[in-house]
Protein backbone atom coordinates (compact mmCIF):
# COMPACT_ATOMS: atom_id res chain seq x y z
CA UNK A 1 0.00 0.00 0.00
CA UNK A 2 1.00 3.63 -0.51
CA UNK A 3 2.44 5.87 2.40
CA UNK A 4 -0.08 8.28 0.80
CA UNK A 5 -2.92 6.29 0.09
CA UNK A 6 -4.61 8.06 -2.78
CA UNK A 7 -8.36 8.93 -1.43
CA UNK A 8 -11.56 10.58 -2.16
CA UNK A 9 -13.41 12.60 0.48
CA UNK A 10 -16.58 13.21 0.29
CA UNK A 11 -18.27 16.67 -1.25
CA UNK A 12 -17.92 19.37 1.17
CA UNK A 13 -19.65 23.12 1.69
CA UNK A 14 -17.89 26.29 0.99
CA UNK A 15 -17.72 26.94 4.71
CA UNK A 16 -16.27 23.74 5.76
CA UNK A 17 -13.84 23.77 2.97
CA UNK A 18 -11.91 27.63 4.64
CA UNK A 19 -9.93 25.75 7.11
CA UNK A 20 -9.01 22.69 4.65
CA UNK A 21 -5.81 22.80 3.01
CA UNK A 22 -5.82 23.09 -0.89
CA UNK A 23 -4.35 19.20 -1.47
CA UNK A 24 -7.71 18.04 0.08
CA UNK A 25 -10.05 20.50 -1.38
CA UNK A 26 -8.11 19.13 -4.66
CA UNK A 27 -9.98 16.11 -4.48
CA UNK A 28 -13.27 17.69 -5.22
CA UNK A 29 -12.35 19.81 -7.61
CA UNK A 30 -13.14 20.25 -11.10
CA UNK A 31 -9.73 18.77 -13.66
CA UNK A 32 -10.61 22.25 -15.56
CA UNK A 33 -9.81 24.19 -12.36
CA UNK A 34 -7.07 22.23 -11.31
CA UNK A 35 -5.72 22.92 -14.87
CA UNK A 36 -6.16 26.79 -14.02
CA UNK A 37 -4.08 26.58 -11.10
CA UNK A 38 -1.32 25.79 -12.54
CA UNK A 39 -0.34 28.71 -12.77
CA UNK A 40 1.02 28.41 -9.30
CA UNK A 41 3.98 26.78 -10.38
CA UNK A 42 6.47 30.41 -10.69
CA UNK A 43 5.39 31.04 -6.43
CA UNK A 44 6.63 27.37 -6.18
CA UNK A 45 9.87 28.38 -7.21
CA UNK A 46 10.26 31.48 -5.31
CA UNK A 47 9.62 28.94 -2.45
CA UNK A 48 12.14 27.01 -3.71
CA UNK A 49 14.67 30.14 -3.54
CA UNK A 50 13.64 30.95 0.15
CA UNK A 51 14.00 27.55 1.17
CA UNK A 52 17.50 26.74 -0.24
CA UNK A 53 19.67 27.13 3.21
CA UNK A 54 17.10 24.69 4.69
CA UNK A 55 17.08 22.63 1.44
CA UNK A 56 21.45 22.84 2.09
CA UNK A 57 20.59 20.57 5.31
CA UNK A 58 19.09 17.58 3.29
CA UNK A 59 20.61 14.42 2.65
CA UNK A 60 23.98 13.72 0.92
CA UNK A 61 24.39 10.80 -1.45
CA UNK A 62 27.68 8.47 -2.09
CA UNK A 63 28.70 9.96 -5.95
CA UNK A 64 26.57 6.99 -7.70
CA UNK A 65 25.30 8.18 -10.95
CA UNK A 66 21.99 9.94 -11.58
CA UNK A 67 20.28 10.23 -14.68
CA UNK A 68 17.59 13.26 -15.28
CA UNK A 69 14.55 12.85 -17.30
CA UNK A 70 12.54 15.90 -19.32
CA UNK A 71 8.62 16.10 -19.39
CA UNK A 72 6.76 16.32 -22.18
CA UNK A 73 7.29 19.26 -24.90
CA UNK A 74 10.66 20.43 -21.99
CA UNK A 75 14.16 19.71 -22.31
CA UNK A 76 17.21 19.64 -19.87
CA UNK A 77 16.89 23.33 -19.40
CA UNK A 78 13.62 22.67 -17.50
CA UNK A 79 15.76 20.24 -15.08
CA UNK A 80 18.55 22.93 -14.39
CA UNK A 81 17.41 23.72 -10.22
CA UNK A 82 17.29 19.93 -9.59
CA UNK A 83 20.39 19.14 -11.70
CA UNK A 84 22.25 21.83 -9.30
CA UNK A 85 20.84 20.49 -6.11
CA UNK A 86 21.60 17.00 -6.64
CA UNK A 87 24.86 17.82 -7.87
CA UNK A 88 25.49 19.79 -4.53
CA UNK A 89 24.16 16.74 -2.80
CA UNK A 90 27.36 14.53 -4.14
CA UNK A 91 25.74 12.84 -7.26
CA UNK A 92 27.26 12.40 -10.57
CA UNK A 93 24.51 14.16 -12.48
CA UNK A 94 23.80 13.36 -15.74
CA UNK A 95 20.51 14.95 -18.13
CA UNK A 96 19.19 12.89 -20.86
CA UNK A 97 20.70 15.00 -23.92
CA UNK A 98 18.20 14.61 -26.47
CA UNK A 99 16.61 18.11 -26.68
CA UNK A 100 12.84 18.65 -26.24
CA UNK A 101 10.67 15.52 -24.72
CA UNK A 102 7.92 15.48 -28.27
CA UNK A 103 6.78 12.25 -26.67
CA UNK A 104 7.71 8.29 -25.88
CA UNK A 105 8.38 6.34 -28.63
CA UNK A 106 10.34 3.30 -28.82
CA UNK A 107 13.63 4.92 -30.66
CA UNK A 108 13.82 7.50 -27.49
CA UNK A 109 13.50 4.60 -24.95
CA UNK A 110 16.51 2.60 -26.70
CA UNK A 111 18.69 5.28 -26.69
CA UNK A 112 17.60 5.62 -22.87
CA UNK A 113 18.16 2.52 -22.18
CA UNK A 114 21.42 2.80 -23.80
CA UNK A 115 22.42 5.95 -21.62
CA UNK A 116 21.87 3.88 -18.55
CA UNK A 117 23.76 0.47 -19.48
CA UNK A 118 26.73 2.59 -20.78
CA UNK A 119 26.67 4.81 -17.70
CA UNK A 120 27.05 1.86 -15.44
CA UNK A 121 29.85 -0.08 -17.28
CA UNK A 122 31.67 3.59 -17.29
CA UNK A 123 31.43 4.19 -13.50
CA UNK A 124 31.16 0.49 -12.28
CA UNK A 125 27.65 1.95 -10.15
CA UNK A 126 24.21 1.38 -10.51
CA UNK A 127 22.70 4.69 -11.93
CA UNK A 128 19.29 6.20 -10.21
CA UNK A 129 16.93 7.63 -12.55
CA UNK A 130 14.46 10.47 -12.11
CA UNK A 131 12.18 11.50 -14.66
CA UNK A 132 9.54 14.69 -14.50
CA UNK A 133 6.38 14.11 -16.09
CA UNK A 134 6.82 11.82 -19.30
CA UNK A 135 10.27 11.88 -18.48
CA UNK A 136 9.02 9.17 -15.46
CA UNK A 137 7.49 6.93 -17.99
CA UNK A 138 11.00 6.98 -19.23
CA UNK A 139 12.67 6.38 -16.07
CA UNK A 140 10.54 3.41 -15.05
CA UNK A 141 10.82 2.14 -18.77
CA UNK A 142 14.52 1.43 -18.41
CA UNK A 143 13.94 0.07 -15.05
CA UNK A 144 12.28 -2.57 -16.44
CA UNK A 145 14.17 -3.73 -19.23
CA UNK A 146 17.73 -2.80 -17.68
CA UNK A 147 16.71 -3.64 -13.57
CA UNK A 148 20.62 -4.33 -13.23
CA UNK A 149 21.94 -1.46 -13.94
CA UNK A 150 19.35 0.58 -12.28
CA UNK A 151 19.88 1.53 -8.16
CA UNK A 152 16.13 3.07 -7.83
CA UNK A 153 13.46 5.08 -10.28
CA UNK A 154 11.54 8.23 -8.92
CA UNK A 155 8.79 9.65 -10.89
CA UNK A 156 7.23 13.15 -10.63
CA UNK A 157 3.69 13.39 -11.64
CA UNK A 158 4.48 10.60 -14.54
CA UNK A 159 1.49 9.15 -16.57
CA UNK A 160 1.92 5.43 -15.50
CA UNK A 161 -1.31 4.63 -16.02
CA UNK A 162 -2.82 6.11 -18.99
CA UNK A 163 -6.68 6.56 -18.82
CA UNK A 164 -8.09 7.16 -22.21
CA UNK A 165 -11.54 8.35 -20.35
CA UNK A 166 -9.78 10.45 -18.23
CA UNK A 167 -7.60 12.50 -21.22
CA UNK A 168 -5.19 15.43 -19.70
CA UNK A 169 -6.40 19.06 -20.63
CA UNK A 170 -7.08 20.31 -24.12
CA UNK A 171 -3.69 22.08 -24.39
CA UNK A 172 -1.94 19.52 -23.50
CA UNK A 173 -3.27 16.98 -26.12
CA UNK A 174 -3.40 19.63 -28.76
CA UNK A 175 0.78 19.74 -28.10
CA UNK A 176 1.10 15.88 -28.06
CA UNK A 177 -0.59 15.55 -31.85
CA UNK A 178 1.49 18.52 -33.12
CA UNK A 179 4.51 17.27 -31.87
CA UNK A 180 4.34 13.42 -31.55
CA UNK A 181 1.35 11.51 -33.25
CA UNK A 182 -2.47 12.46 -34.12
CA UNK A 183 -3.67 9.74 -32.61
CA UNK A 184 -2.60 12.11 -29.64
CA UNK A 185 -1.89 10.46 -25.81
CA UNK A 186 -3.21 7.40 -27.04
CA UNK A 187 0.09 6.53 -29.02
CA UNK A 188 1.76 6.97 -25.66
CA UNK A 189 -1.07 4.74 -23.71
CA UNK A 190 -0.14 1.91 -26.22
CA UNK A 191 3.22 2.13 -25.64
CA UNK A 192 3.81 2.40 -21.87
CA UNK A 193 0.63 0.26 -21.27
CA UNK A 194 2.21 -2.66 -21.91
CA UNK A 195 1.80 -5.89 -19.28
CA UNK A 196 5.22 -4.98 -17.92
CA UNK A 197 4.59 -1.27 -17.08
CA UNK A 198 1.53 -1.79 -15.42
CA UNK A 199 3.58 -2.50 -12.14
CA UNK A 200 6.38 -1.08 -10.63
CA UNK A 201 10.23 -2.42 -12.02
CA UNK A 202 12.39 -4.79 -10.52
CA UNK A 203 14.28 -2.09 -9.23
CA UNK A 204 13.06 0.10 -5.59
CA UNK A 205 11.02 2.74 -6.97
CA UNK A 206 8.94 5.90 -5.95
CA UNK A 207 6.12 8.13 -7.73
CA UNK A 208 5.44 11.32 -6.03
CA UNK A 209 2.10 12.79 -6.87
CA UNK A 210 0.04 15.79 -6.07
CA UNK A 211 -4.05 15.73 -5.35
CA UNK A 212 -3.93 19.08 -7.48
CA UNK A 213 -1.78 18.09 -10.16
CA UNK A 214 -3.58 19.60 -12.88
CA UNK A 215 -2.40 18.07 -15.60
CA UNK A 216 -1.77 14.50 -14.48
CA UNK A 217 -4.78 13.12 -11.58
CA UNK A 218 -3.18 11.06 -8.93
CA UNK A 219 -4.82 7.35 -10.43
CA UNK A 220 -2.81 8.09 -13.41
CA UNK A 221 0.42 8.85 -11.43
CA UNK A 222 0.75 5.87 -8.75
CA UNK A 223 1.14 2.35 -9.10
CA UNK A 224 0.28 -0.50 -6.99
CA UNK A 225 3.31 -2.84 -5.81
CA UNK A 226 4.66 -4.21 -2.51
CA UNK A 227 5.90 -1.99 -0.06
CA UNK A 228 8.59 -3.31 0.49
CA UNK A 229 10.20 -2.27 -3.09
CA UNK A 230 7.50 0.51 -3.83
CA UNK A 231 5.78 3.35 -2.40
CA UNK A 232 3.48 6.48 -4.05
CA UNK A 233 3.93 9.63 -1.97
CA UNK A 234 1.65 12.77 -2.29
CA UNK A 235 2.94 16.21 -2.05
CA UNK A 236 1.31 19.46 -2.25
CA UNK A 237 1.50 21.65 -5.28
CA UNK A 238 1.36 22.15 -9.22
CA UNK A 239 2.14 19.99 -11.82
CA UNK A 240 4.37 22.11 -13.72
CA UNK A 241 6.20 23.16 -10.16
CA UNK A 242 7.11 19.28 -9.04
CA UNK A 243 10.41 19.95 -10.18
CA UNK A 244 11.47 23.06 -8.55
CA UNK A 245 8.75 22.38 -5.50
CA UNK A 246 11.01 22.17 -2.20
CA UNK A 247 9.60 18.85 -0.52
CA UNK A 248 9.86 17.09 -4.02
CA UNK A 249 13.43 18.20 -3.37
CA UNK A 250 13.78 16.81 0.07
CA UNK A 251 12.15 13.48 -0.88
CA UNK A 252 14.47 12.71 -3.91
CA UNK A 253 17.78 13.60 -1.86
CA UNK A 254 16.37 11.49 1.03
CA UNK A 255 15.48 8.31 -1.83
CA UNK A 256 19.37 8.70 -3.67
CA UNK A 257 20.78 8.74 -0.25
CA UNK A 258 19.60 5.59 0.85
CA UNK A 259 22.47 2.83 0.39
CA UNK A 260 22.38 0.09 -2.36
CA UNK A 261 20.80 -2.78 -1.25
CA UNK A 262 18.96 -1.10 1.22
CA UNK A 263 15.79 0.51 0.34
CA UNK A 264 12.89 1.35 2.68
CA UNK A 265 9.86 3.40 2.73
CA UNK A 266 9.71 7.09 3.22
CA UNK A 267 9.71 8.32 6.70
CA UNK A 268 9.58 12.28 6.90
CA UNK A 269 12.58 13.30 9.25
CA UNK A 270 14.51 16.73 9.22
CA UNK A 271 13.68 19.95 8.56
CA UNK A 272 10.40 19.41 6.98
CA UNK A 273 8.88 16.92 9.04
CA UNK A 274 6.17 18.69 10.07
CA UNK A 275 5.14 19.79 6.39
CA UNK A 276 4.58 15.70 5.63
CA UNK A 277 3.32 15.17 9.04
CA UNK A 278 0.35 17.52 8.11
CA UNK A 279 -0.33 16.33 4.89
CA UNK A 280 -0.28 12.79 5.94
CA UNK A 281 -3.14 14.54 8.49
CA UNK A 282 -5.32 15.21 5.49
CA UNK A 283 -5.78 12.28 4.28
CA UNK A 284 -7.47 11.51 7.74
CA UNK A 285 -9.65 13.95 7.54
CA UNK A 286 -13.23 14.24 7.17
């Protein structure tokens, strides 16, 4: 089961909802609206900024190699802030080097899964891999069809599970058939739906999602698998802001850090303890 069970509360009133935080009015709200409020995502990053000697505090990793992953229609530049944490965290940072993300298709995935068996004959490690958005499907992709040479997979708001009833927004499909296929998510749904990607890989491996994640809903962004190899963790904020969002930060540094061999669930420790302590609250809530 999930740290952060995904859950639906039932429909509140306007009143009740003043005191509730935004992740669990989320639940209730309208994908259209959620969509709007993405626009959140540039007050994520001054967050970010204001948080950074806290963020100095987190966890350090061992050197091992870690490979970055672009979302859809975003390249490396989009990865920059985490690229520079994780690098000041002790991790041999590596972006995936292939320009803008137009979309997964199989010739993208080899050459992934190329990146990742050549980066661990050339350092001898086992290389972590987190990937933003589509960059996840990516990520958990070559986790599966290269599990040893992979040390764990973290996914940020990644489509795992592709819904065709429950499409992402208009804007977002009207990019995918301009720059991918126009057959439109679809093309990715038959590709990443196979029996294999349906679960988590072989290797440990996380998905962090967000309640108002307005471009990817949390069903689409979790996975089942046992606990003791897997685990979906919910975090407050935008879609579009999971990579520069400060406790997506935190988590990922804490996941690298943990030593080979030796993965566990997520226990909130440090700094911002009390930020997941409340949010696990929520989902306890009435």
């Amino acid at each position: 089961m999930a740290r952060f069970p995904v859950r639906t509360s039932p429909s509140v009133s306007a009143k009740s909802a003043v005191s509730r935080p935004l992740e669990l009015i989320g639940r209730e709200l309208p994908r259209a609206l959620l969509s709007l409020l993405e626009i959140r995502a540039p007050l994520e990053f001054a967050v970010l900024i204001a948080t950074l000697p806290t963020l100095a505090r987190a966890a350090k990793g061992d050197g091992h190699p870690v490979l970055l992953l672009p979302g859809f229609a975003a390249g490396d530049a989009t990865l920059e802030p985490l690229r520079l944490f994780l690098k000041s965290r002790n991790y041999d940072v590596e972006t995936w080097g292939l320009g803008k993300n137009v979309g997964f298709n199989r010739r993208y995935a080899k050459v992934i899964e190329q990146k990742v068996r050549y980066l661990h004959h050339k350092t001898g490690k086992k290389v972590s891999l987190v990937g933003w958005s589509l960059g996840g499907v990516f990520a958990f992709y070559a986790a599966h069809v290269a599990p040893e040479c992979v040390r764990t997979a973290i996914s940020l708001g990644s489509p795992l599970r592709v819904n065709p009833d429950h499409p992402p927004p208009q804007s977002v499909l009207a990019m995918y058939r301009a720059l991918e296929n126009p057959q439109g998510t679809l093309a990715h749904a038959a590709h990443s739906r196979s029996k294999a990607m349906r679960l988590p890989p072989p290797a440990p491996s996380t998905c962090l999602y967000s309640d108002t994640d307005g471009i990817v809903p949390p069903h689409q962004a979790t996975l089942d698998g046992d606990p003791k190899n897997h685990e979906n963790i919910r975090v407050p904020g935008s879609h579009s802001g999971l990579g520069v969002n400060f406790l997506v930060l935190w988590i990922v540094a804490d996941r690298l850090a943990l030593p080979e061999g030796k993965w566990k669930p997520f226990k909130p420790s440090g700094a911002f303890a009390r930020a997941f302590r409340r949010l696990d609250a929520t989902d306890a809530a009435p």
